[in-house]
Each structure stands twice: as structure tokens, then as C-alpha cells.
C-alpha atoms as a PDB file:
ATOM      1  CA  UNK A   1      16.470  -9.895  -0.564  1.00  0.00           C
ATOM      2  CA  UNK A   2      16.155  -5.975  -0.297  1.00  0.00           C
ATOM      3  CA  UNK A   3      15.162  -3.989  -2.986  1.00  0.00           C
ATOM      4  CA  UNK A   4      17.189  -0.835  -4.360  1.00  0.00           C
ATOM      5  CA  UNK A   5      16.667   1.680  -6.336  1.00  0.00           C
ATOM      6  CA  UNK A   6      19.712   2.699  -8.449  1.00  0.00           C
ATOM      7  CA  UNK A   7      19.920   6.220 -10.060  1.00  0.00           C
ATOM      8  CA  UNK A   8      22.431   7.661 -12.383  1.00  0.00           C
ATOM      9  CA  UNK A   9      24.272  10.618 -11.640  1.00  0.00           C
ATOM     10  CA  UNK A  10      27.349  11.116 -13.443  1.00  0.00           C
ATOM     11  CA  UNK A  11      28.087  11.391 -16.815  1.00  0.00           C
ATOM     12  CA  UNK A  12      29.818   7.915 -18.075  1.00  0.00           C
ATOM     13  CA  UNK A  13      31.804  10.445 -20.969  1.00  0.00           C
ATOM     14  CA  UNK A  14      35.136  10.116 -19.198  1.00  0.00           C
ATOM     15  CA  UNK A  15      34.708   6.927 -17.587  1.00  0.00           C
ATOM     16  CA  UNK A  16      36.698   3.798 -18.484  1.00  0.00           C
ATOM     17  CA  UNK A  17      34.718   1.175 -20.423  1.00  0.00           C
ATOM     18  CA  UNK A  18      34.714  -1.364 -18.179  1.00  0.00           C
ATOM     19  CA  UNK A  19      32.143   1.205 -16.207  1.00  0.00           C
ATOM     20  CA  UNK A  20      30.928   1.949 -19.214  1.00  0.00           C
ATOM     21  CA  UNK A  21      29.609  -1.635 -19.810  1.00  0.00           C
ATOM     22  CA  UNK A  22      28.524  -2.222 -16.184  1.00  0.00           C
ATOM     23  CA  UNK A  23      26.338   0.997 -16.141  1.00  0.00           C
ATOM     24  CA  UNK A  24      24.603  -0.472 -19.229  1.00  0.00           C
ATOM     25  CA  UNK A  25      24.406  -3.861 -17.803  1.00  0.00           C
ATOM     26  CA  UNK A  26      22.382  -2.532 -14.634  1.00  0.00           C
ATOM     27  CA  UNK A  27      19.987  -1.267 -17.145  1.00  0.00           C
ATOM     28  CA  UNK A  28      20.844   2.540 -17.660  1.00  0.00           C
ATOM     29  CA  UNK A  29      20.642   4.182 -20.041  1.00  0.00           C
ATOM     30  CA  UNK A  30      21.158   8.035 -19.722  1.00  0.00           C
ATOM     31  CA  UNK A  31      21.721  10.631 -17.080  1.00  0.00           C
ATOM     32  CA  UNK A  32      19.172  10.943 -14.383  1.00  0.00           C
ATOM     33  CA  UNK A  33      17.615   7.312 -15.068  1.00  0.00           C
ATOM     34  CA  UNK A  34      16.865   4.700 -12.154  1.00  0.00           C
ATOM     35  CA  UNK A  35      15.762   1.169 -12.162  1.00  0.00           C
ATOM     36  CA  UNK A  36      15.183  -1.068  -9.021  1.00  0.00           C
ATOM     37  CA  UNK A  37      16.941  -4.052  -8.441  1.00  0.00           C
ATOM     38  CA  UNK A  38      17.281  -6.808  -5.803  1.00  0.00           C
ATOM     39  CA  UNK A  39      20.374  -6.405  -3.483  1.00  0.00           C
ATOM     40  CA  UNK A  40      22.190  -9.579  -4.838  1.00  0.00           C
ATOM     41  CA  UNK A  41      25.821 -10.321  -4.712  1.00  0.00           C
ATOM     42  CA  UNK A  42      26.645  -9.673  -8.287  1.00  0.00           C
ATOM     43  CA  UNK A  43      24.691  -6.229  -8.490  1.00  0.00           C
ATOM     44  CA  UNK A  44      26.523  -5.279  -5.246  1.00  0.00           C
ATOM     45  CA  UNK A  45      29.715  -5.898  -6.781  1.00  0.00           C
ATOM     46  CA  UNK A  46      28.786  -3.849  -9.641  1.00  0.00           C
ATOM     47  CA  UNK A  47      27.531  -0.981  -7.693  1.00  0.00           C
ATOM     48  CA  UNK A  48      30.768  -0.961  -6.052  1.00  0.00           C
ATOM     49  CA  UNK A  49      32.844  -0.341  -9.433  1.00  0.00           C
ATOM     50  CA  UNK A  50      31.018   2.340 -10.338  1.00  0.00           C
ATOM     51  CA  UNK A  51      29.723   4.168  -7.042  1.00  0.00           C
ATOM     52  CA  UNK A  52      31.034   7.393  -7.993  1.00  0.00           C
ATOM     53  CA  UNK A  53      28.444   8.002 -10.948  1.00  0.00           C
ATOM     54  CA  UNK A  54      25.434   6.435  -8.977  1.00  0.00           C
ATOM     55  CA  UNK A  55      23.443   7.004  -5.965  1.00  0.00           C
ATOM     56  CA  UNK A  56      22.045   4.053  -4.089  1.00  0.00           C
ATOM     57  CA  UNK A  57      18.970   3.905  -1.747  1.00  0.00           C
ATOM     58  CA  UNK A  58      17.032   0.855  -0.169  1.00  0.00           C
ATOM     59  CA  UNK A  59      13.261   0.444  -1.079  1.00  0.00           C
END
């Protein structure tokens, strides 16, 4: 599997808590943090609820 690299962009202020709790459960933390995570099934579904607050690019 690929590898990403998963940066936040957005403020989660505003957002619902359901995004709330899957921006935490990728493993960030504040604005302007980025981890790196395989491309599996579950992360891509995540990424997909909250695309709007993160930017996304392939390692």
C-alpha cells in the first residue's frame, strides 16, 4: 500500500463532531499538523468525511 501524507487545514471549530472525532482519530491534533499514513480502506473512508479541512498528497 501507498503512503500519504495527511495535513490539516481547516479549523475543526465549526465542524460537526463526528469530524471532530475522525480528525483526532487520524492522529491530529491542531492546525497545520500532518502525519503519514498507509492508503488503507478505512483511512480512505475517513479522509473522505472530512476532505474539506485536509489536504492529501501521495508519498
Amino acid at each position: 500500500m501507498s503512503k500519504l501524507r495527511i495535513k490539516q487545514v481547516r479549523s475543526i471549530i465549526k465542524a460537526s463532531d463526528r469530524q471532530k472525532k475522525t480528525i483526532e482519530a487520524l492522529g491530529l491534533k491542531s492546525l497545520h499538523d500532518a502525519v503519514e499514513l498507509s492508503a488503507s480502506p478505512s483511512i480512505l473512508g475517513m479522509l473522505d468525511k472530512v476532505k474539506h479541512l485536509v489536504t492529501v498528497e501521495k508519498i
